[in-house]
C-alpha atoms as a PDB file:
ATOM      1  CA  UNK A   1      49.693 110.275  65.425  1.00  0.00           C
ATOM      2  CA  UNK A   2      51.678 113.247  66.918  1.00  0.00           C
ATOM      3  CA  UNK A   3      54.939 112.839  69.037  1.00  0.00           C
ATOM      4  CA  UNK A   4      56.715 114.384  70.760  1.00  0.00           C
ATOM      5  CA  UNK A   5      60.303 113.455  71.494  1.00  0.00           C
ATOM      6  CA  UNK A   6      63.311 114.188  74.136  1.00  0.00           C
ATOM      7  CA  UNK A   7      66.099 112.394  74.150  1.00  0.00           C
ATOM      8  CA  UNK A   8      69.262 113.204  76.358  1.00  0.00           C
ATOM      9  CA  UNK A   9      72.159 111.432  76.649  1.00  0.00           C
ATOM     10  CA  UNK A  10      74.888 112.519  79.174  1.00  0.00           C
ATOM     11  CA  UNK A  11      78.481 111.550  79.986  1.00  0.00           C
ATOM     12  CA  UNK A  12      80.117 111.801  83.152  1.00  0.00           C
ATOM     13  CA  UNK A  13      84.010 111.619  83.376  1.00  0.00           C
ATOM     14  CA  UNK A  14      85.828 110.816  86.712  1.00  0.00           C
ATOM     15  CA  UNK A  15      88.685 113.414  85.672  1.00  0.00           C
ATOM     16  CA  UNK A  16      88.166 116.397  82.938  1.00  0.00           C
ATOM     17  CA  UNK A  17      88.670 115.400  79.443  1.00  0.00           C
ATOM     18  CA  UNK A  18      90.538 118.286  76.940  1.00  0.00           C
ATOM     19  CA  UNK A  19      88.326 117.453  73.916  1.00  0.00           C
ATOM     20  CA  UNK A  20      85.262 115.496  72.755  1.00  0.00           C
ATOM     21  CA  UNK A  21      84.182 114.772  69.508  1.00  0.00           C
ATOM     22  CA  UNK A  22      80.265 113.028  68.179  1.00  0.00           C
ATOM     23  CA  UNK A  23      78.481 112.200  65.123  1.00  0.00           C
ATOM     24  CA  UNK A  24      74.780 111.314  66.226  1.00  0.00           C
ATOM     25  CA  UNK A  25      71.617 109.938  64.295  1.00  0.00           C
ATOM     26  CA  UNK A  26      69.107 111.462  66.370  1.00  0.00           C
ATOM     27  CA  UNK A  27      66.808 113.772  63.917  1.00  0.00           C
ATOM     28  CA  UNK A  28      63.460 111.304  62.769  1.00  0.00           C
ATOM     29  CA  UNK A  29      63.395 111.065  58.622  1.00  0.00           C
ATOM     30  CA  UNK A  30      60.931 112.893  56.910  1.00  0.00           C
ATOM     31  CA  UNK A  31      59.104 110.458  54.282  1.00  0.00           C
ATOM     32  CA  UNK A  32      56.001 109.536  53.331  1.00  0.00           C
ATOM     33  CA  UNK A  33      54.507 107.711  56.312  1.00  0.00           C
ATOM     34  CA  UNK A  34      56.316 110.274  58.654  1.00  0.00           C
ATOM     35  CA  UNK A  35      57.438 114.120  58.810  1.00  0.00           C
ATOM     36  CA  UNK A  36      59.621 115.975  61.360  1.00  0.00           C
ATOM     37  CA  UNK A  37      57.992 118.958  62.182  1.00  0.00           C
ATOM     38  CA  UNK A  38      60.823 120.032  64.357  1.00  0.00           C
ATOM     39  CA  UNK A  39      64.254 119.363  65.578  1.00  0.00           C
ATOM     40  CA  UNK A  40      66.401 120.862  67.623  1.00  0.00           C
ATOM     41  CA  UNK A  41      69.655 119.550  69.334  1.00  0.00           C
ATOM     42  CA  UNK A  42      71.032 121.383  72.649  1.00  0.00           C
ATOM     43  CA  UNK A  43      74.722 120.496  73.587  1.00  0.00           C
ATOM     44  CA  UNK A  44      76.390 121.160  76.724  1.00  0.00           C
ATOM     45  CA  UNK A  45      79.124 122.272  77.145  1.00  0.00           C
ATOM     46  CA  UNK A  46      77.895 124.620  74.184  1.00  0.00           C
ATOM     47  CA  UNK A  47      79.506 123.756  70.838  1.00  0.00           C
ATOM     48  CA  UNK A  48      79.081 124.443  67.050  1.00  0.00           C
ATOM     49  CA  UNK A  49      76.951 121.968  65.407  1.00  0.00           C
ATOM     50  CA  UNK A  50      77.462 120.631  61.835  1.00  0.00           C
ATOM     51  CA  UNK A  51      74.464 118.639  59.917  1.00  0.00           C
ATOM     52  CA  UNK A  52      75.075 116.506  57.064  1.00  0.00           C
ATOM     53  CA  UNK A  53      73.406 113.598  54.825  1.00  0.00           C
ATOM     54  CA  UNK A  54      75.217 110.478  55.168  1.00  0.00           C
ATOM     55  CA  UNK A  55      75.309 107.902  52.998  1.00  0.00           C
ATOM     56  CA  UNK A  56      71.881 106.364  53.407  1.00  0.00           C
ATOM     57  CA  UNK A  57      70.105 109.697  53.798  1.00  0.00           C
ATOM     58  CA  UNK A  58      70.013 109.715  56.921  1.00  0.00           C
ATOM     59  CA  UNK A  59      70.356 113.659  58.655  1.00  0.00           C
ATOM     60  CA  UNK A  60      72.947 113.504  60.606  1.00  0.00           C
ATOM     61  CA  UNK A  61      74.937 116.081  62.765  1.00  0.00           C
ATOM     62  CA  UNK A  62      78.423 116.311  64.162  1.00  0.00           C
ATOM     63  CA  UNK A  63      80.721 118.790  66.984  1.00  0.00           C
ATOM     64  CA  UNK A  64      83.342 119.556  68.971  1.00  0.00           C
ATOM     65  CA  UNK A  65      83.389 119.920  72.069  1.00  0.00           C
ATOM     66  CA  UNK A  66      87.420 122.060  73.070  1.00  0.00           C
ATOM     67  CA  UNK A  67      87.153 123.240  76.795  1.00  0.00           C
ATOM     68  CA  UNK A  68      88.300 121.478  79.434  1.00  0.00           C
ATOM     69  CA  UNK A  69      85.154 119.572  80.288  1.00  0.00           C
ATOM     70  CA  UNK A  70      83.852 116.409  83.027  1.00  0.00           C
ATOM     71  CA  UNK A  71      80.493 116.326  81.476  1.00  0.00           C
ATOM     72  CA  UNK A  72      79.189 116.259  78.443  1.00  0.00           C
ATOM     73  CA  UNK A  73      75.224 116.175  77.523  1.00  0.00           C
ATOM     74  CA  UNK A  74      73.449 115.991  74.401  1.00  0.00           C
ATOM     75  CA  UNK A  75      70.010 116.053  74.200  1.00  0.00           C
ATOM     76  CA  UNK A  76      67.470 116.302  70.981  1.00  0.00           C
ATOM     77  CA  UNK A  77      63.951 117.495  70.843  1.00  0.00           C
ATOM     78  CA  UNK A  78      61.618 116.604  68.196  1.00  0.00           C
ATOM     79  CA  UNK A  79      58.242 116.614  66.972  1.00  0.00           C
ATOM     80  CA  UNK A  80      57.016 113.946  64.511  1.00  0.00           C
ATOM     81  CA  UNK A  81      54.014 113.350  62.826  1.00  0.00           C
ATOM     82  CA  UNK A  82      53.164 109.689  61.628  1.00  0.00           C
ATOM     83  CA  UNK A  83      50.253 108.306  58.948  1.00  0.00           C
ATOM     84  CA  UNK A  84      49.395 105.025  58.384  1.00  0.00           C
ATOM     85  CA  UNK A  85      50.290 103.411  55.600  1.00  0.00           C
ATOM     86  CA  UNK A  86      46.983 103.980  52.940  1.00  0.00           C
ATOM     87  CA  UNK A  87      47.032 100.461  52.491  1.00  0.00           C
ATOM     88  CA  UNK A  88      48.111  97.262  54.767  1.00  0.00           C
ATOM     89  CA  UNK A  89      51.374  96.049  54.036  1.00  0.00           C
ATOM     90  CA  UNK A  90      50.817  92.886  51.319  1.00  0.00           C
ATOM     91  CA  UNK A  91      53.317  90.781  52.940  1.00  0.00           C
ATOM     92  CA  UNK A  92      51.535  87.797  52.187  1.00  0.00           C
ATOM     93  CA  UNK A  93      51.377  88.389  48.309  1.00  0.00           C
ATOM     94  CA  UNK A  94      55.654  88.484  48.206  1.00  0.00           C
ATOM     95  CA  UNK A  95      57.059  86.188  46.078  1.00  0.00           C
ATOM     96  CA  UNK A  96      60.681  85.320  44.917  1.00  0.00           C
ATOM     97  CA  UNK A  97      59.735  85.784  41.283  1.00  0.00           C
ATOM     98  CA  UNK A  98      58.332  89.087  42.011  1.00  0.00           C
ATOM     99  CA  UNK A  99      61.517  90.300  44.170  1.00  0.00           C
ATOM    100  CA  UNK A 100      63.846  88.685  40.988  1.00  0.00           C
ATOM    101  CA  UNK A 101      61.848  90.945  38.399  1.00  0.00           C
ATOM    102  CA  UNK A 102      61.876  94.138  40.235  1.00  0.00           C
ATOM    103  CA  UNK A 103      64.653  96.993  40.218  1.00  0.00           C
ATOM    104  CA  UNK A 104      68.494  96.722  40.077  1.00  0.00           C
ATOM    105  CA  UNK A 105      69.646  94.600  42.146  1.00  0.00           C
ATOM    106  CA  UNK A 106      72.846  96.650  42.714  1.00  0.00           C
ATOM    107  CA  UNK A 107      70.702  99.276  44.692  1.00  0.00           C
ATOM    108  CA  UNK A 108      70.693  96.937  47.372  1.00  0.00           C
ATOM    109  CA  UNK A 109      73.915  95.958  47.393  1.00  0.00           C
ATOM    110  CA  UNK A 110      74.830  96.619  50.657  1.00  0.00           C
ATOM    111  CA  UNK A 111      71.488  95.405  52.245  1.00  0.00           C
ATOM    112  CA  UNK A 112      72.331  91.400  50.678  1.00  0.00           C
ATOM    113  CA  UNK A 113      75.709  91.594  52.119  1.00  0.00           C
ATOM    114  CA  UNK A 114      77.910  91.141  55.628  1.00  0.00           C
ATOM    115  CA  UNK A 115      78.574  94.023  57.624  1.00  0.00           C
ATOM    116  CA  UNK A 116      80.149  94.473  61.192  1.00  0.00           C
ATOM    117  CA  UNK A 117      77.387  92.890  63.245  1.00  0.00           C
ATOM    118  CA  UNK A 118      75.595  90.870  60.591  1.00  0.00           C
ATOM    119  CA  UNK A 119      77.677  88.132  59.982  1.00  0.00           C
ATOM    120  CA  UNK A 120      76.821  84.653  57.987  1.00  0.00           C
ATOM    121  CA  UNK A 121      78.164  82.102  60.011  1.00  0.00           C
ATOM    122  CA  UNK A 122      77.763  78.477  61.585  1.00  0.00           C
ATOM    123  CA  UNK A 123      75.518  79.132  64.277  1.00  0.00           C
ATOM    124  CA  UNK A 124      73.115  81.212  61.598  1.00  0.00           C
ATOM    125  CA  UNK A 125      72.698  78.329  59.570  1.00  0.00           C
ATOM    126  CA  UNK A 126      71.882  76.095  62.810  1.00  0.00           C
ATOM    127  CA  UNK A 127      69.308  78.593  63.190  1.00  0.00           C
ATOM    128  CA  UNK A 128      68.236  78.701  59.989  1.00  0.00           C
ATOM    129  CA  UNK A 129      67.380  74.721  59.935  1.00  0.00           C
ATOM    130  CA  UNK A 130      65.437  75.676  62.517  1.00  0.00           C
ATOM    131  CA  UNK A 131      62.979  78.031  59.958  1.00  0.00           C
ATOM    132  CA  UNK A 132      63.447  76.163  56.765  1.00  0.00           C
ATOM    133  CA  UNK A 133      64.080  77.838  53.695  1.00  0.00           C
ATOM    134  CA  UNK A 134      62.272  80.415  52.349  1.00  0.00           C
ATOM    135  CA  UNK A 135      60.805  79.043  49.362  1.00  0.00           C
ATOM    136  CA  UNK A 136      58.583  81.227  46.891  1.00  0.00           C
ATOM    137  CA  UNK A 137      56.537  83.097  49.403  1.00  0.00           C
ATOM    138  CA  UNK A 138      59.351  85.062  51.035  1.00  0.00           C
ATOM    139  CA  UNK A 139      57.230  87.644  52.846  1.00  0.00           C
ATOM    140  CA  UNK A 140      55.195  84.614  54.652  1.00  0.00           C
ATOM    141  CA  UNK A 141      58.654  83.295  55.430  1.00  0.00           C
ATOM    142  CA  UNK A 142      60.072  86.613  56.611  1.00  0.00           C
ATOM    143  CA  UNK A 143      56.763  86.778  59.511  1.00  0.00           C
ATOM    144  CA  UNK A 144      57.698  83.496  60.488  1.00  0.00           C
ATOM    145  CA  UNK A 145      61.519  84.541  61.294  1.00  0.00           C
ATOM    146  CA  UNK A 146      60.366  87.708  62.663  1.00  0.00           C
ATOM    147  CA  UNK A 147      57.758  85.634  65.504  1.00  0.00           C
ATOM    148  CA  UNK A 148      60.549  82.848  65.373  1.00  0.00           C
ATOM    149  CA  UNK A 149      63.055  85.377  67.174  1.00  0.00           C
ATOM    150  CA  UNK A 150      60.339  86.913  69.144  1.00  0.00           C
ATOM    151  CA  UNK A 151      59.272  83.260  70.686  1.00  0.00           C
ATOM    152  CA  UNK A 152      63.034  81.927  70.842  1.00  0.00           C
ATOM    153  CA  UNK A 153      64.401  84.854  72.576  1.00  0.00           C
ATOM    154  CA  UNK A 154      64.654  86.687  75.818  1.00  0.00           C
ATOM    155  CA  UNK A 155      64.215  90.084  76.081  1.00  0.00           C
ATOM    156  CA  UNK A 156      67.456  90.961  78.636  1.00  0.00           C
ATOM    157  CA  UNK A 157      69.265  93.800  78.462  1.00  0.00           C
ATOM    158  CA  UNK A 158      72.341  92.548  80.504  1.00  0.00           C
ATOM    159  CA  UNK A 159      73.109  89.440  78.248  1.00  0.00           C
ATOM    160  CA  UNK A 160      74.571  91.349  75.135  1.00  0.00           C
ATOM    161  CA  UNK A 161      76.484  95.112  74.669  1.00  0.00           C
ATOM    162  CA  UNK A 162      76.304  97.509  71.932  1.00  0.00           C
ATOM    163  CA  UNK A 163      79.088  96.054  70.091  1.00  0.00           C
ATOM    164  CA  UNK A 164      77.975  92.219  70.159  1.00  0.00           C
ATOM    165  CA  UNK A 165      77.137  91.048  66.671  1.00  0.00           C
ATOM    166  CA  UNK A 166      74.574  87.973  65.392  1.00  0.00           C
ATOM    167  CA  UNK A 167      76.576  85.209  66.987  1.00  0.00           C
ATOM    168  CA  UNK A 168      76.693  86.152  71.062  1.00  0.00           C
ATOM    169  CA  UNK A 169      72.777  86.515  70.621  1.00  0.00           C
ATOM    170  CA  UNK A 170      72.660  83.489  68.888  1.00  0.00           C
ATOM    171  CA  UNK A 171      74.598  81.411  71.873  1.00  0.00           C
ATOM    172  CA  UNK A 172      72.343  82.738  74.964  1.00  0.00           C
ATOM    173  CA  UNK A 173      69.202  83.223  73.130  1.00  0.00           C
ATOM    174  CA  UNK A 174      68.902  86.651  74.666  1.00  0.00           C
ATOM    175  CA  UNK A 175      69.446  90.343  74.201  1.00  0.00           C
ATOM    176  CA  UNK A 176      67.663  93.509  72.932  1.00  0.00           C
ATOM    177  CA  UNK A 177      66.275  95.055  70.285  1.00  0.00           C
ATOM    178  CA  UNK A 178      69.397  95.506  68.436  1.00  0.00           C
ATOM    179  CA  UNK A 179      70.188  92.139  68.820  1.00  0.00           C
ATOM    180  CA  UNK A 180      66.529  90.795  67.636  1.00  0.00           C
ATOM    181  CA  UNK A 181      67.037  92.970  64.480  1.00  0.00           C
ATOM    182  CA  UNK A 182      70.187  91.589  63.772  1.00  0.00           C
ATOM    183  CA  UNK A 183      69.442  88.385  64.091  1.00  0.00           C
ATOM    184  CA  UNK A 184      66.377  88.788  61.206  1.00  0.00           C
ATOM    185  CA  UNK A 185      68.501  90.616  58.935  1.00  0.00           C
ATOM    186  CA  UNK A 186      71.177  87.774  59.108  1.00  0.00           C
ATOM    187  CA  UNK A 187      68.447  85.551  58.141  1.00  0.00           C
ATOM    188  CA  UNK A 188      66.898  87.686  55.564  1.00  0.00           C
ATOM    189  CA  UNK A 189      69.928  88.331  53.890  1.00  0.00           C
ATOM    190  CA  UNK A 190      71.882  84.660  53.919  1.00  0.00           C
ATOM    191  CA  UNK A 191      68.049  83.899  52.506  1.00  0.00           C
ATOM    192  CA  UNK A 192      69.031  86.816  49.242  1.00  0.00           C
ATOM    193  CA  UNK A 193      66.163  88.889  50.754  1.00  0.00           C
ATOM    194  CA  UNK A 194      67.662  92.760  50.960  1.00  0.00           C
ATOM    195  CA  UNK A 195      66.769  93.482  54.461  1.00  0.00           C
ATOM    196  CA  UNK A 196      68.317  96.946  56.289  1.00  0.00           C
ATOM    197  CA  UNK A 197      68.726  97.974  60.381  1.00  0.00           C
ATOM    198  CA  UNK A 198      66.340 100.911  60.970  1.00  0.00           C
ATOM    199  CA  UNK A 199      66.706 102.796  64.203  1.00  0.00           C
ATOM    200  CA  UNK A 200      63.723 105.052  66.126  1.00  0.00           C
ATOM    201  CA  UNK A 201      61.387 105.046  68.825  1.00  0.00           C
ATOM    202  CA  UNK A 202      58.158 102.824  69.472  1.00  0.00           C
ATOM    203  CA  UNK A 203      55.109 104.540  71.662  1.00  0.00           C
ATOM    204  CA  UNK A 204      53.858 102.540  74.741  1.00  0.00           C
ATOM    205  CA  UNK A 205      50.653 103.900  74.391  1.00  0.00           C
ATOM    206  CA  UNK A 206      48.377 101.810  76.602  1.00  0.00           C
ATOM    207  CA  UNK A 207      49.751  98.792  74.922  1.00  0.00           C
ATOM    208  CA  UNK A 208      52.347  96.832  76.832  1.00  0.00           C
ATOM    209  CA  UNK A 209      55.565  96.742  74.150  1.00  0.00           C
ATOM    210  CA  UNK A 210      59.132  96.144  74.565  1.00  0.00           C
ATOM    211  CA  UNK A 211      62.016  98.666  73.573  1.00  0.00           C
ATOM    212  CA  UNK A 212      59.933 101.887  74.710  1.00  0.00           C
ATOM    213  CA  UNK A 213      61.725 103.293  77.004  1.00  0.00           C
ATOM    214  CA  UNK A 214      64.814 104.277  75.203  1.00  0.00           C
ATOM    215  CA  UNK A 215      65.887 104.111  71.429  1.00  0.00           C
ATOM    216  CA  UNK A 216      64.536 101.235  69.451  1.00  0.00           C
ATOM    217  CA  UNK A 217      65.448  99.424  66.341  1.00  0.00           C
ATOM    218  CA  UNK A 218      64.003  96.555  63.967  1.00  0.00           C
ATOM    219  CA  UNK A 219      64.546  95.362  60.523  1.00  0.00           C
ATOM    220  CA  UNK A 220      63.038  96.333  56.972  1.00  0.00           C
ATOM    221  CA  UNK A 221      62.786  93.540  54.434  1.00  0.00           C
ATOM    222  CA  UNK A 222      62.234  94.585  50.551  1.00  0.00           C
ATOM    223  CA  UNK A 223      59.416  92.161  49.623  1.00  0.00           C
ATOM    224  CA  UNK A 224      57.754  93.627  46.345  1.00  0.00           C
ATOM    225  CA  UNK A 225      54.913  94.437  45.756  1.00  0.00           C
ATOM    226  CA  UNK A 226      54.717  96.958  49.157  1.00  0.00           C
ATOM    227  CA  UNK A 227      58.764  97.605  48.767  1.00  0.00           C
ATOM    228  CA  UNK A 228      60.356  98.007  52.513  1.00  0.00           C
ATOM    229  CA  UNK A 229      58.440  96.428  54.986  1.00  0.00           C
ATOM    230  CA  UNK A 230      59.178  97.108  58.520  1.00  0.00           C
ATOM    231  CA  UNK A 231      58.958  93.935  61.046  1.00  0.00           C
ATOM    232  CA  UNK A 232      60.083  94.597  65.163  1.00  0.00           C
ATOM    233  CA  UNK A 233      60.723  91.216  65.900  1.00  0.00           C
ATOM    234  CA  UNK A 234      61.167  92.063  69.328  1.00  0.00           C
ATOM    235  CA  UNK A 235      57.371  92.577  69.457  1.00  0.00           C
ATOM    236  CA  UNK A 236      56.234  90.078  66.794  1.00  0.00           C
ATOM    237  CA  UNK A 237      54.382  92.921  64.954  1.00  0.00           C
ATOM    238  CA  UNK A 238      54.566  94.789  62.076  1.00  0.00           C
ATOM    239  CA  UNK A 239      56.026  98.537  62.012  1.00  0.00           C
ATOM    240  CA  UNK A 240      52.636 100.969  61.583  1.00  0.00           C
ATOM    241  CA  UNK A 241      52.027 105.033  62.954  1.00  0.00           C
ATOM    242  CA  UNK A 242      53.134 103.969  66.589  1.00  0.00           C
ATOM    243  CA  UNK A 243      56.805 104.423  65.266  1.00  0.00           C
ATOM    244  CA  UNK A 244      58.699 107.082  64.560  1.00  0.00           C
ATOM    245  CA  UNK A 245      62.268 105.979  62.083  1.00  0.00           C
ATOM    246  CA  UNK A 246      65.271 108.070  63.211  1.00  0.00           C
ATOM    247  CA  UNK A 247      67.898 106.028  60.181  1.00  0.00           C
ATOM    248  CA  UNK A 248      69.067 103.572  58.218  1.00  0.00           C
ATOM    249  CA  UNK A 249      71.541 101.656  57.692  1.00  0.00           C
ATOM    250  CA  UNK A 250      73.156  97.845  57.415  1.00  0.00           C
ATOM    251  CA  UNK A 251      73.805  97.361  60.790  1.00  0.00           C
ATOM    252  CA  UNK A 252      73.487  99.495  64.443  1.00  0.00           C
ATOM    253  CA  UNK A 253      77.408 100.745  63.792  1.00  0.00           C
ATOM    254  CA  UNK A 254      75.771 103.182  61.069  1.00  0.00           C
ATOM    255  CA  UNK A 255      73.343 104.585  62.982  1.00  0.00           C
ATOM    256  CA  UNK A 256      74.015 104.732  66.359  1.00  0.00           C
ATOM    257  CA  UNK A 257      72.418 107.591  68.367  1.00  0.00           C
ATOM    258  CA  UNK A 258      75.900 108.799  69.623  1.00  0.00           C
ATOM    259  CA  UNK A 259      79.121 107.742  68.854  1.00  0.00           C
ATOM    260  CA  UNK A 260      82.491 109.548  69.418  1.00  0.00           C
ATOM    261  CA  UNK A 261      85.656 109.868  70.697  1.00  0.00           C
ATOM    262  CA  UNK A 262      87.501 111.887  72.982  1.00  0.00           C
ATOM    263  CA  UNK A 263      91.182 112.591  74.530  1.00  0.00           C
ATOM    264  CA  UNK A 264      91.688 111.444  77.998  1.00  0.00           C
ATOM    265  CA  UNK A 265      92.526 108.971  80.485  1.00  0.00           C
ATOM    266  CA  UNK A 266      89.105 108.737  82.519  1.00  0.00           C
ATOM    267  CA  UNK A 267      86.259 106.113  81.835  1.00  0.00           C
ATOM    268  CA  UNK A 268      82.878 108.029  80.463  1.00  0.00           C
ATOM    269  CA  UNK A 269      79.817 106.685  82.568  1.00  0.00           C
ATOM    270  CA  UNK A 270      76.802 107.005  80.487  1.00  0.00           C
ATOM    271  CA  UNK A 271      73.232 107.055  81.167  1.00  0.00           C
ATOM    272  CA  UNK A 272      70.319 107.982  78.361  1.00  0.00           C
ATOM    273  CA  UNK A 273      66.920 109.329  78.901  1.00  0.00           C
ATOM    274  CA  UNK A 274      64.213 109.266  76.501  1.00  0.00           C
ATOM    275  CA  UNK A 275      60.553 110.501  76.655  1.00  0.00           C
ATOM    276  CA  UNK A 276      58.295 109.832  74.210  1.00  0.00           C
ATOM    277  CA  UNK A 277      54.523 111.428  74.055  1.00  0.00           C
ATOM    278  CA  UNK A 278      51.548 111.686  71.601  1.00  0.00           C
ATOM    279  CA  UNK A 279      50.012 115.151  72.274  1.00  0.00           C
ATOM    280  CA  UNK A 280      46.874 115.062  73.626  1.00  0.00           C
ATOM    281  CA  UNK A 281      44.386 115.184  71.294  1.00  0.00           C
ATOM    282  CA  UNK A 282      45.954 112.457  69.442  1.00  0.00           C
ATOM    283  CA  UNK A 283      46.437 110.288  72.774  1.00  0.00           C
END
């Protein structure tokens, strides 16, 4: 598949602001199942923009924004091409022993741990009684947590916040796709399965999914012998060409699309479009 990809977000201020500054995740990865063809990022008011590789890989970019300013909008335009993987994903051949024997365990260090919104805690082990334990076939048991959440949850976009970690979607059973992922990496990991947030876009197509009309996110498990396996819990199904990966990282705080700071005493309102399109012939 072939995409094409806009996504703008803009910030209104009530009063002018002296200075903003951003970091944002928005250029897709380049990597075997997927290749950026083209990116560009458009900033107004205009301002110098800065690209880096953070710590994960992940392209990056970061500005300044100096003028006086009430507005601020960002907006990123890319062009991705996706492949199938050559061969299904063999999620049901994963197995403890074969996870134990493979690599150094130190490379995922920071995908078995806590982080800010992946916490282990008491109400993720009453929700892990609920699942069982994992046992030997870890990729069957990582499907079952993935259709778990799906079947459990409620998709609602009031009921949790950007910054609302494993627990508040734990206590009302409801949230987004953030939250979904979350939730399955908690699991994964309190279960020693290295499992990592992955942030991107999913296309509607003619299919009715969740999570398409603005950024989306899900979880990657490593469950030798396919390596990272993507599962959207939010849609009970696994990650193939109909998504495009934007990052990586151990929870949404390091990859958000936008996050920044700026000096002044007004309250941003923000709103975020995002358009997402297979070109025709691919459609």
């Amino acid at each position: 598949m072939e995409y094409t990809i806009a996504h703008t977000t803009t910030y209104v201020y009530p009063e002018p602001i002296s200075e903003s500054y951003a970091v944002v995740h928005l250029k897709p990865r380049s990597d075997p199942n997927q290749f950026c063809t083209r990116y560009e990022l458009e900033v107004a008011p205009r301002a110098t923009v800065f690209s880096y590789a953070d710590r994960f890989g992940n392209d990056a970019q970061h500005f300044a924004v100096l003028p006086t300013h009430d507005r601020l909008s960002i907006t990123a335009r890319s062009n991705v091409a996706t492949t199938p993987p050559e061969a299904a994903p063999r999620v049901d051949e994963a197995t403890r022993a074969l996870l134990d024997a493979d690599g150094d365990p130190d490379a995922w260090y920071a995908f078995l741990r806590e982080s800010q919104y992946v916490r282990f805690t008491a109400p993720l082990d009453e929700f892990l009684k609920e699942l069982g334990p994992p046992g030997e076939r870890i990729g069957t048991w990582c499907s079952s947590v993935a259709a778990h959440v799906h079947r459990t949850f409620s998709y609602d976009k009031a009921a949790t916040t950007v910054r609302s970690a494993v627990d508040d979607a734990l206590a009302t059973r409801a949230g987004v796709c953030q939250d979904f992922a979350h939730v399955m990496i908690a699991a994964a990991r309190n279960a020693k399965i290295p499992a990592r947030y992955v942030s991107g876009y999913i296309f509607r197509g003619d299919s009715h999914v969740l999570g398409a009309e603005a950024s989306h996110a899900w979880c990657e498990a490593y469950l030798p012998p396919s390596g990272w396996i993507g599962f959207d819990p939010t849609n009970d199904r696994l990650v193939d060409d109909h998504y495009v990966k934007i990052a990586i990282g151990r929870d949404y705080r390091d990859v958000s699309p936008v996050r920044g700071v700026y000096r002044g005493s007004a309250d941003a309102e923000m709103s975020v479009d995002v358009a997402m399109e297979a070109l025709a012939n691919q459609q």
